[in-house]
C-alpha atoms as a PDB file:
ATOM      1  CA  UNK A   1     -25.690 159.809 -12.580  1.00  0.00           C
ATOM      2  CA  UNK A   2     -27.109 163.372 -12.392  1.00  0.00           C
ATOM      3  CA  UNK A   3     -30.605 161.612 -13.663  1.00  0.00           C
ATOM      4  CA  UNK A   4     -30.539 159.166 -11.050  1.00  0.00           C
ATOM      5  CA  UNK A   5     -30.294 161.870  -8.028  1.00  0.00           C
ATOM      6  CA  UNK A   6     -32.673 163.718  -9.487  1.00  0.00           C
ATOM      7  CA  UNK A   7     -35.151 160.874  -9.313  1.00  0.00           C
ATOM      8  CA  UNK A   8     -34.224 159.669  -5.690  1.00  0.00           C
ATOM      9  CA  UNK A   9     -34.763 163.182  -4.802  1.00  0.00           C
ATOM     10  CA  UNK A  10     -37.734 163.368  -6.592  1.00  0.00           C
ATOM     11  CA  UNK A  11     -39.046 160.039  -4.892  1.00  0.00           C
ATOM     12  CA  UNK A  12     -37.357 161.589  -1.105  1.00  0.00           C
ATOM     13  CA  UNK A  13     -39.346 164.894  -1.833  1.00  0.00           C
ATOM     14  CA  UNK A  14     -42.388 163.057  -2.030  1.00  0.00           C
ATOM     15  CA  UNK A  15     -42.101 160.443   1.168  1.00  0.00           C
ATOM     16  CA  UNK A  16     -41.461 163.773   2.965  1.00  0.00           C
ATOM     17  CA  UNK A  17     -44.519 165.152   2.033  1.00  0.00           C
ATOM     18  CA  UNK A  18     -46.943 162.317   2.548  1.00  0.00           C
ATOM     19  CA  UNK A  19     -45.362 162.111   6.095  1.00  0.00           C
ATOM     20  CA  UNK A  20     -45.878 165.540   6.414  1.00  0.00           C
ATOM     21  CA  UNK A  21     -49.478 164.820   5.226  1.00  0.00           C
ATOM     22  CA  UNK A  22     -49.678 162.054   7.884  1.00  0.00           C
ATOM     23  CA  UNK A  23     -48.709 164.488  10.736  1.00  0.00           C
ATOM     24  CA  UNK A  24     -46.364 161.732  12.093  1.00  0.00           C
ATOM     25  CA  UNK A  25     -44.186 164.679  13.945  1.00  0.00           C
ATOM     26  CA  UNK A  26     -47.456 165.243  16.030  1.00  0.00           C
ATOM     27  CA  UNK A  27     -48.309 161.899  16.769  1.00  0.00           C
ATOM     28  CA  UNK A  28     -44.515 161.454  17.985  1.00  0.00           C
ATOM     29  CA  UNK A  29     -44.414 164.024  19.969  1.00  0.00           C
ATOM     30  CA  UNK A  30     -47.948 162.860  21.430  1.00  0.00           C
ATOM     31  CA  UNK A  31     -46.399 159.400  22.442  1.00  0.00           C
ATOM     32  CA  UNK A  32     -43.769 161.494  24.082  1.00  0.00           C
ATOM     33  CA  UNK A  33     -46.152 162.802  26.486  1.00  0.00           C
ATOM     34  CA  UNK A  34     -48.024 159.974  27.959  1.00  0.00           C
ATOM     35  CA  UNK A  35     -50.196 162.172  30.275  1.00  0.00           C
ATOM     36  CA  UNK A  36     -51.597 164.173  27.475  1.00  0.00           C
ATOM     37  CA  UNK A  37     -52.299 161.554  25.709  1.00  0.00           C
ATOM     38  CA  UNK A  38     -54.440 159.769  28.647  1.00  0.00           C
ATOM     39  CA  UNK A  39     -56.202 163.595  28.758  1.00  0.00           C
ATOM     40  CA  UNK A  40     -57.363 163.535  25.552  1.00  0.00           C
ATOM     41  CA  UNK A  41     -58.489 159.922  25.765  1.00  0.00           C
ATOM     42  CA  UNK A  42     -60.369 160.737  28.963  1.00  0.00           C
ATOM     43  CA  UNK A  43     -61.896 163.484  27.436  1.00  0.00           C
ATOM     44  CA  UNK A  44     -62.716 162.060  23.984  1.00  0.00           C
ATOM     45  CA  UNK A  45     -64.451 158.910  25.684  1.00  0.00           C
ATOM     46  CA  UNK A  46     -66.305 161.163  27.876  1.00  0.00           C
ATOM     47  CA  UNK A  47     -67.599 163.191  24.984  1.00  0.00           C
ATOM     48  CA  UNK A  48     -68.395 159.929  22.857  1.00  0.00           C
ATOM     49  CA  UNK A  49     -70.642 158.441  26.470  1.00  0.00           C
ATOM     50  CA  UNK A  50     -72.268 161.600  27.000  1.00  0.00           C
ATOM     51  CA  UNK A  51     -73.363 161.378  23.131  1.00  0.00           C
ATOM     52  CA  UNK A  52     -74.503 158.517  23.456  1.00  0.00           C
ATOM     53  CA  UNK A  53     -76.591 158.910  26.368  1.00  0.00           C
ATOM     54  CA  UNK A  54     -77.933 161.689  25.089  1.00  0.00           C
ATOM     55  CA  UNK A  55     -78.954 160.002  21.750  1.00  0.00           C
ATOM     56  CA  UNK A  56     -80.049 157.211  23.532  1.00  0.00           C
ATOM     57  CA  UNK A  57     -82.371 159.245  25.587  1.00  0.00           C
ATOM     58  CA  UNK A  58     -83.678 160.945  22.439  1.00  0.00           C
ATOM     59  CA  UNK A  59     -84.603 157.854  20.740  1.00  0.00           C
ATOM     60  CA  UNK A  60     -86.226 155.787  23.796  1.00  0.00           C
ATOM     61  CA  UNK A  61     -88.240 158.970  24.390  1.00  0.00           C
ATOM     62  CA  UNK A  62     -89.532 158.686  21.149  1.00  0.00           C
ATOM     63  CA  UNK A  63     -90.323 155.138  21.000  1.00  0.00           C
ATOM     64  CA  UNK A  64     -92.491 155.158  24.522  1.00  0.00           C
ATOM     65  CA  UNK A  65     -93.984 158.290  22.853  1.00  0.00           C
ATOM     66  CA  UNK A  66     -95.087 156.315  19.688  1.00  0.00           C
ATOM     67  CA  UNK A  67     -95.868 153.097  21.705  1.00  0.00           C
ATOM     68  CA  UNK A  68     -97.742 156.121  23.956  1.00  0.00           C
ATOM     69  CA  UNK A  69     -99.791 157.149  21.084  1.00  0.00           C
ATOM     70  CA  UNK A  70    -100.577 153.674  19.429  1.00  0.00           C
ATOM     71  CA  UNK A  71    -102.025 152.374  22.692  1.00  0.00           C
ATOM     72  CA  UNK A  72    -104.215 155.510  23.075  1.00  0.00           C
ATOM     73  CA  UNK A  73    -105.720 154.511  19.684  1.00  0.00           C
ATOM     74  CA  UNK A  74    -106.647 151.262  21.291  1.00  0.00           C
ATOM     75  CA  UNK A  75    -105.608 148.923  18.117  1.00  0.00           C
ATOM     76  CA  UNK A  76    -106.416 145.437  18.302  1.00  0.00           C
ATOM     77  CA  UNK A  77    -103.113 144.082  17.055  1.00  0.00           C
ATOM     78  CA  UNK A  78    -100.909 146.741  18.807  1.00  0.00           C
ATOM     79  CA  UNK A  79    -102.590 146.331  21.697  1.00  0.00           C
ATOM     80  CA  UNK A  80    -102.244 142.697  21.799  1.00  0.00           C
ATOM     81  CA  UNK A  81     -98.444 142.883  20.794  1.00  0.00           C
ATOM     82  CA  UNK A  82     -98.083 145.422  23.458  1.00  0.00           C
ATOM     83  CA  UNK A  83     -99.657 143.130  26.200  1.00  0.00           C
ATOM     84  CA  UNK A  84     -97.660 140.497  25.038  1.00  0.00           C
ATOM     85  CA  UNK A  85     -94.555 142.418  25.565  1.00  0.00           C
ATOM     86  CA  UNK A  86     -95.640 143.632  29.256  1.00  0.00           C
ATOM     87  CA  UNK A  87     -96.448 139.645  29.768  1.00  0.00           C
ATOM     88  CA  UNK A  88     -92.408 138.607  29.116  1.00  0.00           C
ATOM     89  CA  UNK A  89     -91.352 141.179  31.132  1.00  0.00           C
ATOM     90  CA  UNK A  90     -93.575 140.315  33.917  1.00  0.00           C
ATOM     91  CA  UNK A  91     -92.414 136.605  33.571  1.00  0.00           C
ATOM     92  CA  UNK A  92     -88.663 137.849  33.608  1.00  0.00           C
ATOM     93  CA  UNK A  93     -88.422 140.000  36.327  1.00  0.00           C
ATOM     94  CA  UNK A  94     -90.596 136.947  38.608  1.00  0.00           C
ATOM     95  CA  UNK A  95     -87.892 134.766  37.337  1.00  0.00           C
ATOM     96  CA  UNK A  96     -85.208 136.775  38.326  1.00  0.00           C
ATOM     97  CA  UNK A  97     -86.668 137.587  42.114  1.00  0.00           C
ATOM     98  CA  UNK A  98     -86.695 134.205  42.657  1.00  0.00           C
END
C-alpha cells in the first residue's frame, strides 16, 4: 500500500510541477481580469503593426534604391523589365479611373 502512495505522490508531485512550469495560475488569473487582458492585446498588436511598418518601410526603401541604381546603369534587360512594369501599372490605374 505504502508503495502505491508513494508512486501517486510521486506522479501528483510531478503534474504540479509541469503546471507550475505552464504558469496556468497566471493565465487564470489573467482571464479573471478581462480589461487587462484587452490592454495587453492592444498593446501587443500595436507593437507587432508598428514592426511591421517599420520593416516594411526598410525593405521597400531598399528595393526602389536597387531598382534606383540598376536604372542609372541603363541595362538593356532591366530597363526593359522596368518599363514593362511602369506599362501594367499605367494600364491598371486607367482601368480603374474608368
Amino acid at each position: 500500500m505504502e508503495e502505491k502512495m508513494g508512486t501517486v505522490y510521486k506522479v501528483t508531485l510531478h503534474w504540479s510541477h509541469e503546471l507550475e512550469k505552464s504558469r496556468i495560475l497566471e493565465y487564470t488569473q489573467l482571464m479573471m481580469k478581462p480589461w487587462r487582458l484587452i490592454w495587453l492585446n492592444l498593446i501587443f498588436g500595436a507593437s507587432r503593426g508598428v514592426g511591421i511598418a517599420i520593416g516594411f518601410t526598410i525593405f521597400a526603401a531598399t528595393i526602389v534604391y536597387f531598382l534606383q541604381v540598376l536604372g542609372a546603369l541603363n541595362l538593356p534587360i532591366v530597363g526593359d523589365y522596368i518599363a514593362d512594369i511602369v506599362r501594367i501599372v499605367q494600364r491598371q490605374l486607367e482601368l480603374n479611373t474608368r
